[in-house]
PDB file of N, CA and C in Angstrom:
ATOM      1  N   UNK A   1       0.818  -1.191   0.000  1.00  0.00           N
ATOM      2  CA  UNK A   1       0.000   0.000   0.000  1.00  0.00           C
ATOM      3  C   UNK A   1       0.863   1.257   0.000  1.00  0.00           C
ATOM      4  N   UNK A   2       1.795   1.395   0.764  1.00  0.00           N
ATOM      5  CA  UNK A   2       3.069   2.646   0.787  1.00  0.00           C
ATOM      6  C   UNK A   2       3.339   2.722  -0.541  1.00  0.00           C
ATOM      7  N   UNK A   3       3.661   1.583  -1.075  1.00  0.00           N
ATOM      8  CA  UNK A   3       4.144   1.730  -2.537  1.00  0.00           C
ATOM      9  C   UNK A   3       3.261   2.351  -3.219  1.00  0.00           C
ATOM     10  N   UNK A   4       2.560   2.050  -3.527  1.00  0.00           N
ATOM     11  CA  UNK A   4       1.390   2.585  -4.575  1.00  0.00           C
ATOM     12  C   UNK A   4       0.963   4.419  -3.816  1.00  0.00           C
ATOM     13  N   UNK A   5       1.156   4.385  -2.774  1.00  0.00           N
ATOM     14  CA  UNK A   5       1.218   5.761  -2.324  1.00  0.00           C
ATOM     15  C   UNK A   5       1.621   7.131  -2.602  1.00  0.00           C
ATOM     16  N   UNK A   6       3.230   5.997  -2.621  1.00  0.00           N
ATOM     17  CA  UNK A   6       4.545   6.963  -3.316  1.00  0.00           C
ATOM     18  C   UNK A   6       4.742   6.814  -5.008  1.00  0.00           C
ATOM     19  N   UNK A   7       4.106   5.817  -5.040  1.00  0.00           N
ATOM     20  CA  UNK A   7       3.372   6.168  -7.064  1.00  0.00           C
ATOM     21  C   UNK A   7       2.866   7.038  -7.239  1.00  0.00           C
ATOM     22  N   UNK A   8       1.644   6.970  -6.279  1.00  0.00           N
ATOM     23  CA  UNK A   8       0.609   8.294  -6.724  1.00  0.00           C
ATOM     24  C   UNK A   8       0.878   9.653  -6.432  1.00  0.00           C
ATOM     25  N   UNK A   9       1.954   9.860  -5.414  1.00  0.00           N
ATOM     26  CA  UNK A   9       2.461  10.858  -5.454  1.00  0.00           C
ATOM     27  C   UNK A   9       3.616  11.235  -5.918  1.00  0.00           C
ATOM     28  N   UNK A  10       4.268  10.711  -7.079  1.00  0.00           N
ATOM     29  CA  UNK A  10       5.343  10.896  -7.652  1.00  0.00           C
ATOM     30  C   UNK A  10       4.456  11.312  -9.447  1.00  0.00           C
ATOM     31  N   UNK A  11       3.534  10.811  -9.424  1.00  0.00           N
ATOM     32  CA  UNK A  11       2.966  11.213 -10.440  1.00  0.00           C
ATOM     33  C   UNK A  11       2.087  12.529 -10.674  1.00  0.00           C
ATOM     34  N   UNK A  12       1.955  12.725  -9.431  1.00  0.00           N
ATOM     35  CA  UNK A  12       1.027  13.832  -9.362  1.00  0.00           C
ATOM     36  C   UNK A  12       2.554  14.985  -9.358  1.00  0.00           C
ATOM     37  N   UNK A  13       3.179  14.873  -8.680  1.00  0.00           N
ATOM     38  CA  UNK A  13       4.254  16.043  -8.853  1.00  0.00           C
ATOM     39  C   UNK A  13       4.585  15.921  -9.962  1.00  0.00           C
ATOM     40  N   UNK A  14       5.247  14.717 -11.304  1.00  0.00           N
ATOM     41  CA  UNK A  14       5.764  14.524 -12.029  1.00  0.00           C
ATOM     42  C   UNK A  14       4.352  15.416 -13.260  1.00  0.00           C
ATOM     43  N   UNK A  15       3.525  14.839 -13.133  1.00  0.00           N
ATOM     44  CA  UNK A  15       2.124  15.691 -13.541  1.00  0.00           C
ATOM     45  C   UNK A  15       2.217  17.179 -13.541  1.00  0.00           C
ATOM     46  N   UNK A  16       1.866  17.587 -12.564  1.00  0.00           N
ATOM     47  CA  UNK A  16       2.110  19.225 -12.229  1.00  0.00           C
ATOM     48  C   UNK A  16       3.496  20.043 -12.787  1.00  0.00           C
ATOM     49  N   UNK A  17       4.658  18.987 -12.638  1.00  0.00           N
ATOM     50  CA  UNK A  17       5.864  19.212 -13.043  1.00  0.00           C
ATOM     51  C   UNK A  17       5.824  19.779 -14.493  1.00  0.00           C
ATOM     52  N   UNK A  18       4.899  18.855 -15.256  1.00  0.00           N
ATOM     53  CA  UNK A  18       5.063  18.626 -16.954  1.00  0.00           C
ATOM     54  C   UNK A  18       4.533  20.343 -17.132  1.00  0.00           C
ATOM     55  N   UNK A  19       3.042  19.972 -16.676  1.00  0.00           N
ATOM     56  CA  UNK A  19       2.062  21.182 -16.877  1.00  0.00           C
ATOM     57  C   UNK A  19       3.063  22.175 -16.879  1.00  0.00           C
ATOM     58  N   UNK A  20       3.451  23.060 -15.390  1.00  0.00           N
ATOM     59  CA  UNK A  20       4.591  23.953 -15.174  1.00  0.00           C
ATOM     60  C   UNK A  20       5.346  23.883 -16.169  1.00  0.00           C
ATOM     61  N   UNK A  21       5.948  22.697 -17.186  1.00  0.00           N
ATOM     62  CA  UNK A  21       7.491  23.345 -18.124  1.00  0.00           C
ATOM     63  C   UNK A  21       6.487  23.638 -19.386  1.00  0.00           C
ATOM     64  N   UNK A  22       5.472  22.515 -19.989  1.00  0.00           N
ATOM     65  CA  UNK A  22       4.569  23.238 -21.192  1.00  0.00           C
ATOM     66  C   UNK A  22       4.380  24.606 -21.154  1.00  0.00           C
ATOM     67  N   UNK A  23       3.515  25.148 -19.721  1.00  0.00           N
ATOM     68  CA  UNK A  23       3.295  26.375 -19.907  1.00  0.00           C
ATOM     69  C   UNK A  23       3.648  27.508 -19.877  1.00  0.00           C
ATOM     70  N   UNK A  24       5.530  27.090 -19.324  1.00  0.00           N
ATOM     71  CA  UNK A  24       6.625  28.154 -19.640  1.00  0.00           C
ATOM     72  C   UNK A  24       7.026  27.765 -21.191  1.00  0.00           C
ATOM     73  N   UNK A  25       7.422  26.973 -20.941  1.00  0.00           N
ATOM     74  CA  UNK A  25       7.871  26.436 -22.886  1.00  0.00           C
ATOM     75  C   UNK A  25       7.104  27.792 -23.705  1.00  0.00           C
ATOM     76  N   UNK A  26       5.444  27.415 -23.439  1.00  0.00           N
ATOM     77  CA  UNK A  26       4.719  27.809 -25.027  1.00  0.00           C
ATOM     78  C   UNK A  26       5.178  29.695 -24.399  1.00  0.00           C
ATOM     79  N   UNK A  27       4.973  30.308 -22.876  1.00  0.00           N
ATOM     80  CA  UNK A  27       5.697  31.539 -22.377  1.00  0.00           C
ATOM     81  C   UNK A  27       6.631  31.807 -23.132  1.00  0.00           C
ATOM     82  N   UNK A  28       7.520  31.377 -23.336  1.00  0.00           N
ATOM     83  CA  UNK A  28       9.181  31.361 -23.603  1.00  0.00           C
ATOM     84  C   UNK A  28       9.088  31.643 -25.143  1.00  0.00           C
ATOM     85  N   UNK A  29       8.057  30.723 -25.840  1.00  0.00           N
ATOM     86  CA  UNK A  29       8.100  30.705 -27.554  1.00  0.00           C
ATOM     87  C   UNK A  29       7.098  31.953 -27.587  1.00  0.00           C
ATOM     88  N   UNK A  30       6.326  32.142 -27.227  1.00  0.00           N
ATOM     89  CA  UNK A  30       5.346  33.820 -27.610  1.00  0.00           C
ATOM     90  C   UNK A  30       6.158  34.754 -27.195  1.00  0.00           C
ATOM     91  N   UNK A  31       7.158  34.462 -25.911  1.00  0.00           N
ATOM     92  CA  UNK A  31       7.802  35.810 -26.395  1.00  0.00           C
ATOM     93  C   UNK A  31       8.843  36.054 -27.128  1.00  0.00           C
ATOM     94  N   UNK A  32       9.421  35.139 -27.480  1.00  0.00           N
ATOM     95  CA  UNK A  32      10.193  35.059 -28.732  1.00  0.00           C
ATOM     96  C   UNK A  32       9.806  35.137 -30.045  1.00  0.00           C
ATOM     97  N   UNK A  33       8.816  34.610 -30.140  1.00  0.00           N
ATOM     98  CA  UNK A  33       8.472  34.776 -31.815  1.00  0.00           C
ATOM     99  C   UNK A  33       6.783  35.768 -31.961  1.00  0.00           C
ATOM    100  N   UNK A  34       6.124  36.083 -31.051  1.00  0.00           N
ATOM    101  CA  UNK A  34       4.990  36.755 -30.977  1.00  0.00           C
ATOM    102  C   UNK A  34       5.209  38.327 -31.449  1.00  0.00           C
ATOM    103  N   UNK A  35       3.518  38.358 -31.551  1.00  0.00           N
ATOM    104  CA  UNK A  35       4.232  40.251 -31.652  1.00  0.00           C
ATOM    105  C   UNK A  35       3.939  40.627 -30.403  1.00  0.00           C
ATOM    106  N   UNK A  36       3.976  41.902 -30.330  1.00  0.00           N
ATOM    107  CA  UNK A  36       3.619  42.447 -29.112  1.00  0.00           C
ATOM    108  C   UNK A  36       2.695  43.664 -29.040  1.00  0.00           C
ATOM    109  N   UNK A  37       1.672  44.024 -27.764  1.00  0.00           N
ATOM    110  CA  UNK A  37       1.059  44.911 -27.442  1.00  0.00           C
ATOM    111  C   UNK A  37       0.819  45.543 -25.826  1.00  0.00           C
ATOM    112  N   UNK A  38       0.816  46.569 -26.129  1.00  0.00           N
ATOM    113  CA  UNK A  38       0.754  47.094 -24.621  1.00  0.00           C
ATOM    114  C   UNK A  38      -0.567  47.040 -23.944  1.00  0.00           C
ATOM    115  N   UNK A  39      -0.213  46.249 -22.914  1.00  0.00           N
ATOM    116  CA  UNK A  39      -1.497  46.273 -22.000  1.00  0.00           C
ATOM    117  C   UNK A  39      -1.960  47.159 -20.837  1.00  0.00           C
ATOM    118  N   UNK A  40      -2.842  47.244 -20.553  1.00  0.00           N
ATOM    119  CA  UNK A  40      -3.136  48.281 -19.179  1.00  0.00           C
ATOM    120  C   UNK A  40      -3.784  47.547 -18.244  1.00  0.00           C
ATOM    121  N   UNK A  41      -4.196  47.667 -16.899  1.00  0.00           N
ATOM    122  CA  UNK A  41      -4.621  46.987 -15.912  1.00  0.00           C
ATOM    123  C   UNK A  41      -6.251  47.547 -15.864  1.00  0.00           C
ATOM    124  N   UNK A  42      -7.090  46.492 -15.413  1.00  0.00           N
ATOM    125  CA  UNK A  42      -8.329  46.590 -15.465  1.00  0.00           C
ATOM    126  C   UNK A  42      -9.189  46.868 -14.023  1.00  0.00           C
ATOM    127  N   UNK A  43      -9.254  48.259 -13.605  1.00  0.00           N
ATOM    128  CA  UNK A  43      -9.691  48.202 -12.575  1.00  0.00           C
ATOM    129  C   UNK A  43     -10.772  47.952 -11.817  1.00  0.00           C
ATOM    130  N   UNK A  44     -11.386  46.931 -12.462  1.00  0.00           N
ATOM    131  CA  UNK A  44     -12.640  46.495 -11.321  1.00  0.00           C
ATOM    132  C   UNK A  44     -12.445  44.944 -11.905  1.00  0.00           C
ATOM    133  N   UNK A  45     -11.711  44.619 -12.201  1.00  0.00           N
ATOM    134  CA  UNK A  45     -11.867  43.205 -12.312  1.00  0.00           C
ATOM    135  C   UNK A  45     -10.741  42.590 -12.091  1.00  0.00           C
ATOM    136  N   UNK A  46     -10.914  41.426 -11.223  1.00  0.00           N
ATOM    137  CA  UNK A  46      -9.655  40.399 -10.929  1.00  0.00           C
ATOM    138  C   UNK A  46     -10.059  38.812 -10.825  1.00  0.00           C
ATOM    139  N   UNK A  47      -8.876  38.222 -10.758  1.00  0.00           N
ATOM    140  CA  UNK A  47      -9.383  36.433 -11.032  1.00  0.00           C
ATOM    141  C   UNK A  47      -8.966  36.235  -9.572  1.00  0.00           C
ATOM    142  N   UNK A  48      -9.851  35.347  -8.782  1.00  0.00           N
ATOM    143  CA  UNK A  48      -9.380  34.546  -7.720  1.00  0.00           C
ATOM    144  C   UNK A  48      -9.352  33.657  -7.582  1.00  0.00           C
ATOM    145  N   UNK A  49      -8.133  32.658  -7.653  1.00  0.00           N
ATOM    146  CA  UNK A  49      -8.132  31.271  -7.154  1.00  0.00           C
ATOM    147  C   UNK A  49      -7.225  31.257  -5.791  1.00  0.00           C
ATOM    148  N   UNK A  50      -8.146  29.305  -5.559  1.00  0.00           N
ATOM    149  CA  UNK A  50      -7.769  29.092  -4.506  1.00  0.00           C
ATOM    150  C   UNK A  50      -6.796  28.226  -4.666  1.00  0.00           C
ATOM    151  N   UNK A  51      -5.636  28.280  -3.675  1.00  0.00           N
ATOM    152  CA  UNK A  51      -4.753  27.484  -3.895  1.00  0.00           C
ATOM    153  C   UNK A  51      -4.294  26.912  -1.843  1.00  0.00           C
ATOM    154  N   UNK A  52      -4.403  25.435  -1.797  1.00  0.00           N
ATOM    155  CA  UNK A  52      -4.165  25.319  -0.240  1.00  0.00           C
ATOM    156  C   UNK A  52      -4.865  26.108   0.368  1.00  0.00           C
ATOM    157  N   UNK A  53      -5.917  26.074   0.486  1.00  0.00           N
ATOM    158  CA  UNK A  53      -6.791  26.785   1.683  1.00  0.00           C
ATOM    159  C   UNK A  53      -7.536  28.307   1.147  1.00  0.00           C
ATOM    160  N   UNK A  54      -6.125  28.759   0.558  1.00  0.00           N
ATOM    161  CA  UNK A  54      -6.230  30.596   1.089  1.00  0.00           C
ATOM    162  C   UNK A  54      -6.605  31.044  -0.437  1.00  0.00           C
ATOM    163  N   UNK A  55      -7.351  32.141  -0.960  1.00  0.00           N
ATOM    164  CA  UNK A  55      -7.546  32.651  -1.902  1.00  0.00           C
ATOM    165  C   UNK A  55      -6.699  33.649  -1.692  1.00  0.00           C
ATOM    166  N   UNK A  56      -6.026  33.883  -3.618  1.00  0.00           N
ATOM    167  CA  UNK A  56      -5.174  34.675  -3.941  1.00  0.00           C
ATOM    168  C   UNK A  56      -5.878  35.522  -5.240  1.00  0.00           C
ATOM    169  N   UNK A  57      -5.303  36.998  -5.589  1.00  0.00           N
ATOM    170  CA  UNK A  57      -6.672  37.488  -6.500  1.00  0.00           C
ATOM    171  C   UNK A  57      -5.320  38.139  -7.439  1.00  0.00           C
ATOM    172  N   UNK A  58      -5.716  38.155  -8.587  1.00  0.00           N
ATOM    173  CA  UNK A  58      -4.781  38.416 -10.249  1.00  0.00           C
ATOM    174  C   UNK A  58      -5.441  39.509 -10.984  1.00  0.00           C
ATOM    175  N   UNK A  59      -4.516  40.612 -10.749  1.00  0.00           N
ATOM    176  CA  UNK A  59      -4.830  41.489 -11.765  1.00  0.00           C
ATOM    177  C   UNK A  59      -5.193  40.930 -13.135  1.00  0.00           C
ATOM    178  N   UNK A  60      -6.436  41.641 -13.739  1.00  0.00           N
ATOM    179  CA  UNK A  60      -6.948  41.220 -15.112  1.00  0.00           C
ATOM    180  C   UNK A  60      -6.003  42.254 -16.023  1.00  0.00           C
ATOM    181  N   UNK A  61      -5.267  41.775 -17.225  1.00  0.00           N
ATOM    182  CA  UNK A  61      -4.791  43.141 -18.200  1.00  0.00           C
ATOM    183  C   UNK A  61      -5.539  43.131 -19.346  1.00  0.00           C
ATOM    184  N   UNK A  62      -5.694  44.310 -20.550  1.00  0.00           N
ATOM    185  CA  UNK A  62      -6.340  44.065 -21.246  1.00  0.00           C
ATOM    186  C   UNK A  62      -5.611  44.978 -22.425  1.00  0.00           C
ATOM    187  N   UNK A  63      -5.283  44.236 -23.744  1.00  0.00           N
ATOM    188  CA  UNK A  63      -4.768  44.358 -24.621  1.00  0.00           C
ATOM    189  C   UNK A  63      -5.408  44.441 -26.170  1.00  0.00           C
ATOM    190  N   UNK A  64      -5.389  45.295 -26.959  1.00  0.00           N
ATOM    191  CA  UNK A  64      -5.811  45.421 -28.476  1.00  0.00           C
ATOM    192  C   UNK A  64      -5.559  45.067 -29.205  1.00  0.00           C
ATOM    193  N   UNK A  65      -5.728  44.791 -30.212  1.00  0.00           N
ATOM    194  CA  UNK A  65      -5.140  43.728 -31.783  1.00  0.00           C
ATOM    195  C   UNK A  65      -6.259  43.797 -32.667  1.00  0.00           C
ATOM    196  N   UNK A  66      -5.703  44.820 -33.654  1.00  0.00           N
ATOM    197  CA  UNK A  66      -6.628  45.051 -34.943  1.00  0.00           C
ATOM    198  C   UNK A  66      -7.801  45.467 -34.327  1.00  0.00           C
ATOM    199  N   UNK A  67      -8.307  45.935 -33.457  1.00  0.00           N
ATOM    200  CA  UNK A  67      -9.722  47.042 -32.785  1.00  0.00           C
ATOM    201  C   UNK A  67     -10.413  45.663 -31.944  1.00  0.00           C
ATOM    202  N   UNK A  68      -9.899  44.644 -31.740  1.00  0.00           N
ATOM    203  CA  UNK A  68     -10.548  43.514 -30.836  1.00  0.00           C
ATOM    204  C   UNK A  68      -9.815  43.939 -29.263  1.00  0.00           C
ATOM    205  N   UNK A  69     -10.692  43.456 -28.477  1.00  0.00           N
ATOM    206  CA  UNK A  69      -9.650  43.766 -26.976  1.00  0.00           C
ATOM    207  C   UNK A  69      -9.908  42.740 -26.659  1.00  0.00           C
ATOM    208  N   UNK A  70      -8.697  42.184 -26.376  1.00  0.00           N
ATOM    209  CA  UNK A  70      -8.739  40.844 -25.297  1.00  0.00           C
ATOM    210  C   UNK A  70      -8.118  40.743 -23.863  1.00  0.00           C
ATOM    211  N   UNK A  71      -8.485  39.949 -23.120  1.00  0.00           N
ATOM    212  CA  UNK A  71      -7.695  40.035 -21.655  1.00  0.00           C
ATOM    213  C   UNK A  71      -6.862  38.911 -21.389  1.00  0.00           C
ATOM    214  N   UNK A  72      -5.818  39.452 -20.528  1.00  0.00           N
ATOM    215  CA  UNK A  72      -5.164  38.003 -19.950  1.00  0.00           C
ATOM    216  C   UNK A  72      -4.596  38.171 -18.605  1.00  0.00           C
ATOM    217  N   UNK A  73      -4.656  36.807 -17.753  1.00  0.00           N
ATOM    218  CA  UNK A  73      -4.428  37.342 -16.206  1.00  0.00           C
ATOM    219  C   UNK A  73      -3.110  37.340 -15.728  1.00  0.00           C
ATOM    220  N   UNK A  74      -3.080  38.152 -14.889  1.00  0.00           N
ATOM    221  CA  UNK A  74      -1.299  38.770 -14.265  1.00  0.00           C
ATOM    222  C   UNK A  74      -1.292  37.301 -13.910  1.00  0.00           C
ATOM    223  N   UNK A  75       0.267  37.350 -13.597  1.00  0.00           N
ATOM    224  CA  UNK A  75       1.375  36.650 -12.917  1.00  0.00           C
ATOM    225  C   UNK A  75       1.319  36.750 -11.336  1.00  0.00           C
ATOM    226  N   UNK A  76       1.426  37.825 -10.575  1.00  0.00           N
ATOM    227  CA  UNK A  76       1.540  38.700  -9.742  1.00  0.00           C
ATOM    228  C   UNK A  76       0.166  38.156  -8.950  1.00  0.00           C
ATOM    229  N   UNK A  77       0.436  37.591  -7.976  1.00  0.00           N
ATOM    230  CA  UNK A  77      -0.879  37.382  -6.642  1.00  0.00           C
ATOM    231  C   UNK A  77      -0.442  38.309  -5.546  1.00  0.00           C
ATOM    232  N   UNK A  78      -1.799  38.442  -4.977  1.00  0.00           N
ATOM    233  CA  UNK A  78      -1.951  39.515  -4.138  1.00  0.00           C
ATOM    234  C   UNK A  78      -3.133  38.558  -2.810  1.00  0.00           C
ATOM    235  N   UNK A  79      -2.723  38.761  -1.740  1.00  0.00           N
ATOM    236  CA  UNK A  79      -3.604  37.846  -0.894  1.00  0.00           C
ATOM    237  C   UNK A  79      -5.214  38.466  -0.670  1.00  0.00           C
ATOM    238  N   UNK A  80      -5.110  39.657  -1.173  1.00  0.00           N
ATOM    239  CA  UNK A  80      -6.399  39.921  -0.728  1.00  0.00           C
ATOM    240  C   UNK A  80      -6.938  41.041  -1.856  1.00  0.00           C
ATOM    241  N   UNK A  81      -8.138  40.846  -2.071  1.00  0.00           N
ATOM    242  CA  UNK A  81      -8.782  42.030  -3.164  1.00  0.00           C
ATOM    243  C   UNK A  81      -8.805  43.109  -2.963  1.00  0.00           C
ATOM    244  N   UNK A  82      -7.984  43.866  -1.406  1.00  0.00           N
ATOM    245  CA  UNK A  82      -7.694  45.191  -1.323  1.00  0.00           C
ATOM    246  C   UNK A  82      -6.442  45.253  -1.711  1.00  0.00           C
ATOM    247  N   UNK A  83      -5.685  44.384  -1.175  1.00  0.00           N
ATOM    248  CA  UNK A  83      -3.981  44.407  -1.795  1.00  0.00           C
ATOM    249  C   UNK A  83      -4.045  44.714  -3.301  1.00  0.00           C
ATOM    250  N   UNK A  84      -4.804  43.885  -4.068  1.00  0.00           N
ATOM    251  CA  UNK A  84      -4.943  43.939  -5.562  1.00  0.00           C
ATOM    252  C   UNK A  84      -5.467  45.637  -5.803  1.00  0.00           C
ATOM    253  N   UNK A  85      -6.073  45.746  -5.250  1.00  0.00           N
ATOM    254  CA  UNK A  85      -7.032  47.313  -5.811  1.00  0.00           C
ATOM    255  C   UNK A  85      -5.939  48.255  -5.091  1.00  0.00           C
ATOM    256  N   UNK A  86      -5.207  48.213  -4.318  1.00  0.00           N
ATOM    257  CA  UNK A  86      -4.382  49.012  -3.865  1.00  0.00           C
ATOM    258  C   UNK A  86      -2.832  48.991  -5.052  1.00  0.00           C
ATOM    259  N   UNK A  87      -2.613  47.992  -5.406  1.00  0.00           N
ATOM    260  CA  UNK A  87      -1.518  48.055  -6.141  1.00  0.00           C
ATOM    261  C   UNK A  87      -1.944  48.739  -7.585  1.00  0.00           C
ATOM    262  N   UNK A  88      -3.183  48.241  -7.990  1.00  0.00           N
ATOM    263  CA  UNK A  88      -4.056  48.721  -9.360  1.00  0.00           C
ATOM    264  C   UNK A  88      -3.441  50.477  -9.148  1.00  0.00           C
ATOM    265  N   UNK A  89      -3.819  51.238  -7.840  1.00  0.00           N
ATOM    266  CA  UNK A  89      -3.992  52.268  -7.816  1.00  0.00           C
ATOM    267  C   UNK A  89      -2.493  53.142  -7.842  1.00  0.00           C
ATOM    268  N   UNK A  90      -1.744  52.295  -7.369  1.00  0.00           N
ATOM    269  CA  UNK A  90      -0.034  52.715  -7.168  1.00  0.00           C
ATOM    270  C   UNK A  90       0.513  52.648  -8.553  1.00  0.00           C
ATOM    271  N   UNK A  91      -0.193  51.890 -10.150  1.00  0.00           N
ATOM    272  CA  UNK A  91       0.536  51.849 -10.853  1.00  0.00           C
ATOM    273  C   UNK A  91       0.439  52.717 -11.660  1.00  0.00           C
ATOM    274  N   UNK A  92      -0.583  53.973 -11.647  1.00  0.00           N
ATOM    275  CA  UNK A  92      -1.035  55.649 -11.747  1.00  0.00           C
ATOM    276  C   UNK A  92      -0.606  54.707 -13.486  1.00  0.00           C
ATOM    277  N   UNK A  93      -1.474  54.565 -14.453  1.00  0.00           N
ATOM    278  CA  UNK A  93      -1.342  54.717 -16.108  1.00  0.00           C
ATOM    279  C   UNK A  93      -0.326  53.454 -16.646  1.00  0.00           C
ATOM    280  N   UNK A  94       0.427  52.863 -15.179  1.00  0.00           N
ATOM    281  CA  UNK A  94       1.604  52.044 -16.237  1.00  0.00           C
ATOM    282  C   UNK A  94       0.938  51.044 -16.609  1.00  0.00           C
ATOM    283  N   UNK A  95       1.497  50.672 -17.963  1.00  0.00           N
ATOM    284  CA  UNK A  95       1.436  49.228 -18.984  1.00  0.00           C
ATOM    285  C   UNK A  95       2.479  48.359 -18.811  1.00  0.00           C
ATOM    286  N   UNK A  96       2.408  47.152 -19.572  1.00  0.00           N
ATOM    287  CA  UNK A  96       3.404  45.954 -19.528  1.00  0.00           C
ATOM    288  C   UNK A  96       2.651  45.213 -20.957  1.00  0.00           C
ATOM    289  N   UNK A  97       4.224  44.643 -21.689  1.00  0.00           N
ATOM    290  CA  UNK A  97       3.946  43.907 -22.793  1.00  0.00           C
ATOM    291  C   UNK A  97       3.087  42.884 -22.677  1.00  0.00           C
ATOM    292  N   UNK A  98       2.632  42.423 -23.805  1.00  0.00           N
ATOM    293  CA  UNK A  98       1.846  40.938 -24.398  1.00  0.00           C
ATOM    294  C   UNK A  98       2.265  40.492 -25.156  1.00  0.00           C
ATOM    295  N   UNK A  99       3.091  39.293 -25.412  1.00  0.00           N
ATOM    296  CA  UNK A  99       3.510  38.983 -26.298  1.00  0.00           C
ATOM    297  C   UNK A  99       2.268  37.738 -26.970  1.00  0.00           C
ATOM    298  N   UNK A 100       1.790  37.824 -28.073  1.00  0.00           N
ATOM    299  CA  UNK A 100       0.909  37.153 -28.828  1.00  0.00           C
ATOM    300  C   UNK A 100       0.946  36.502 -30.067  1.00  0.00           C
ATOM    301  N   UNK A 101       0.524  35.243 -30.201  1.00  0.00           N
ATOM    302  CA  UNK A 101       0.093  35.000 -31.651  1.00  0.00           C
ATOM    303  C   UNK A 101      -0.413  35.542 -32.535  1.00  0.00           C
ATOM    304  N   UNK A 102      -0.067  36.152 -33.516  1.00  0.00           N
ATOM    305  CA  UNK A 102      -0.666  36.830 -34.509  1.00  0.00           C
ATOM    306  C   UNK A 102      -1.693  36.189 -34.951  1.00  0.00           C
ATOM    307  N   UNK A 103      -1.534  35.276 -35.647  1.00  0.00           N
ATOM    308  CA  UNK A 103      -3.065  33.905 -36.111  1.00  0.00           C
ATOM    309  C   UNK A 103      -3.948  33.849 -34.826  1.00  0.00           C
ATOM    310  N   UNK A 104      -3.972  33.841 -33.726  1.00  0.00           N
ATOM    311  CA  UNK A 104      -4.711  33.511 -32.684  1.00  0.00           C
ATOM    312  C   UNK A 104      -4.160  34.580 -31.615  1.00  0.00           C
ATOM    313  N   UNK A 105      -4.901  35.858 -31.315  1.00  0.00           N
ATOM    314  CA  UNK A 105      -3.948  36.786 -30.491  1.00  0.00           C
ATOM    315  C   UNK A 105      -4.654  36.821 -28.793  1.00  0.00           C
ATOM    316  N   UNK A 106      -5.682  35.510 -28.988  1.00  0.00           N
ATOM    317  CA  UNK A 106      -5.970  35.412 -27.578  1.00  0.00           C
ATOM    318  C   UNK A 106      -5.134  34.643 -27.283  1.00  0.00           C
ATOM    319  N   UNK A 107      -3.945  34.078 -27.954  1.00  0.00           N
ATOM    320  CA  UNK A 107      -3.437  33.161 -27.173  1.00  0.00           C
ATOM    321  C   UNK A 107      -2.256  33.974 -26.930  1.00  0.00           C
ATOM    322  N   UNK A 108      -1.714  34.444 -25.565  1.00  0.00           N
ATOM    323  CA  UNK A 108      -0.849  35.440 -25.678  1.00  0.00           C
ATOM    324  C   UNK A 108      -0.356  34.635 -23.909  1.00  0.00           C
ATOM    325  N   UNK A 109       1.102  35.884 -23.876  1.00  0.00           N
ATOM    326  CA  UNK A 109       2.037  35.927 -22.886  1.00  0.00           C
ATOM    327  C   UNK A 109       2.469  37.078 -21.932  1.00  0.00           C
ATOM    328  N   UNK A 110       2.086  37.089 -20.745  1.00  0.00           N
ATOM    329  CA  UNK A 110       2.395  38.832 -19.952  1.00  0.00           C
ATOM    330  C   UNK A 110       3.617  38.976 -19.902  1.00  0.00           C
ATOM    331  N   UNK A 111       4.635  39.743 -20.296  1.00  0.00           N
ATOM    332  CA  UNK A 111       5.453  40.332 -19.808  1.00  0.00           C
ATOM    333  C   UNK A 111       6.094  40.642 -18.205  1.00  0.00           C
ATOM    334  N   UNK A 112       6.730  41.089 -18.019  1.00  0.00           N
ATOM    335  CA  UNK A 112       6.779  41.778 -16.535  1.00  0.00           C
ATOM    336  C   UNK A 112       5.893  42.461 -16.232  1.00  0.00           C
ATOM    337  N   UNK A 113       5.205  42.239 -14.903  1.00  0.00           N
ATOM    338  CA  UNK A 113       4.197  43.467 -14.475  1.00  0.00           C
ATOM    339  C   UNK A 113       4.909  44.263 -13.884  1.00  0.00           C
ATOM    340  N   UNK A 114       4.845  45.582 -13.897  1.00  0.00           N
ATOM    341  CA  UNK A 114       5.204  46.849 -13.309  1.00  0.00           C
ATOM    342  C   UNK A 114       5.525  46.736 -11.652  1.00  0.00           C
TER     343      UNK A 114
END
């Protein structure tokens, strides 16, 4: 029974592991070969997930391409939806790149946030 324990949990990290390098990988290739657009931060909207217990909340950014606007969510967690609306407010106008697929420009990459 231990055995099969330490299976199932070698797979589940090895799992999570994969996910984590795909979704820097395809990171790594949009910003290398994507174009780019400047995004701005969206102030009344944020994503919250839960992760271990505690909810964490993600600036929403929102970016243009050919007169379409699309969004994509920060990097950057904040423990609480005042922390988030408080940092929104400290970044007075600043932007941060998107790096995107041209053929598909919802499928895109954040840059550094400010």
């Amino acid at each position: 029974m231990l055995i099969i324990g330490l299976i199932v949990i070698a797979a589940l990290v090895v799992g999570t592991l994969g996910v984590f390098l795909v979704t820097t990988l395809q990171r790594d290739d949009l910003m290398r070969t994507g174009e780019q657009a400047q995004a701005v931060p969206l102030t009344d909207r944020f994503v919250s997930r839960t992760r271990n217990g505690h909810e964490y909340y993600y600036l929403v950014w929102a970016y243009t391409v050919d007169g379409r606007e699309f969004t994509i969510t920060g990097r950057d967690r904040h423990f609480s939806r005042a922390s988030a609306t408080s940092y929104i407010a400290r970044l007075d106008g600043a932007t941060t790149t998107v790096y995107y697929d041209p053929d598909d420009p919802s499928r895109a990459a954040l840059g550094d946030e400010p």
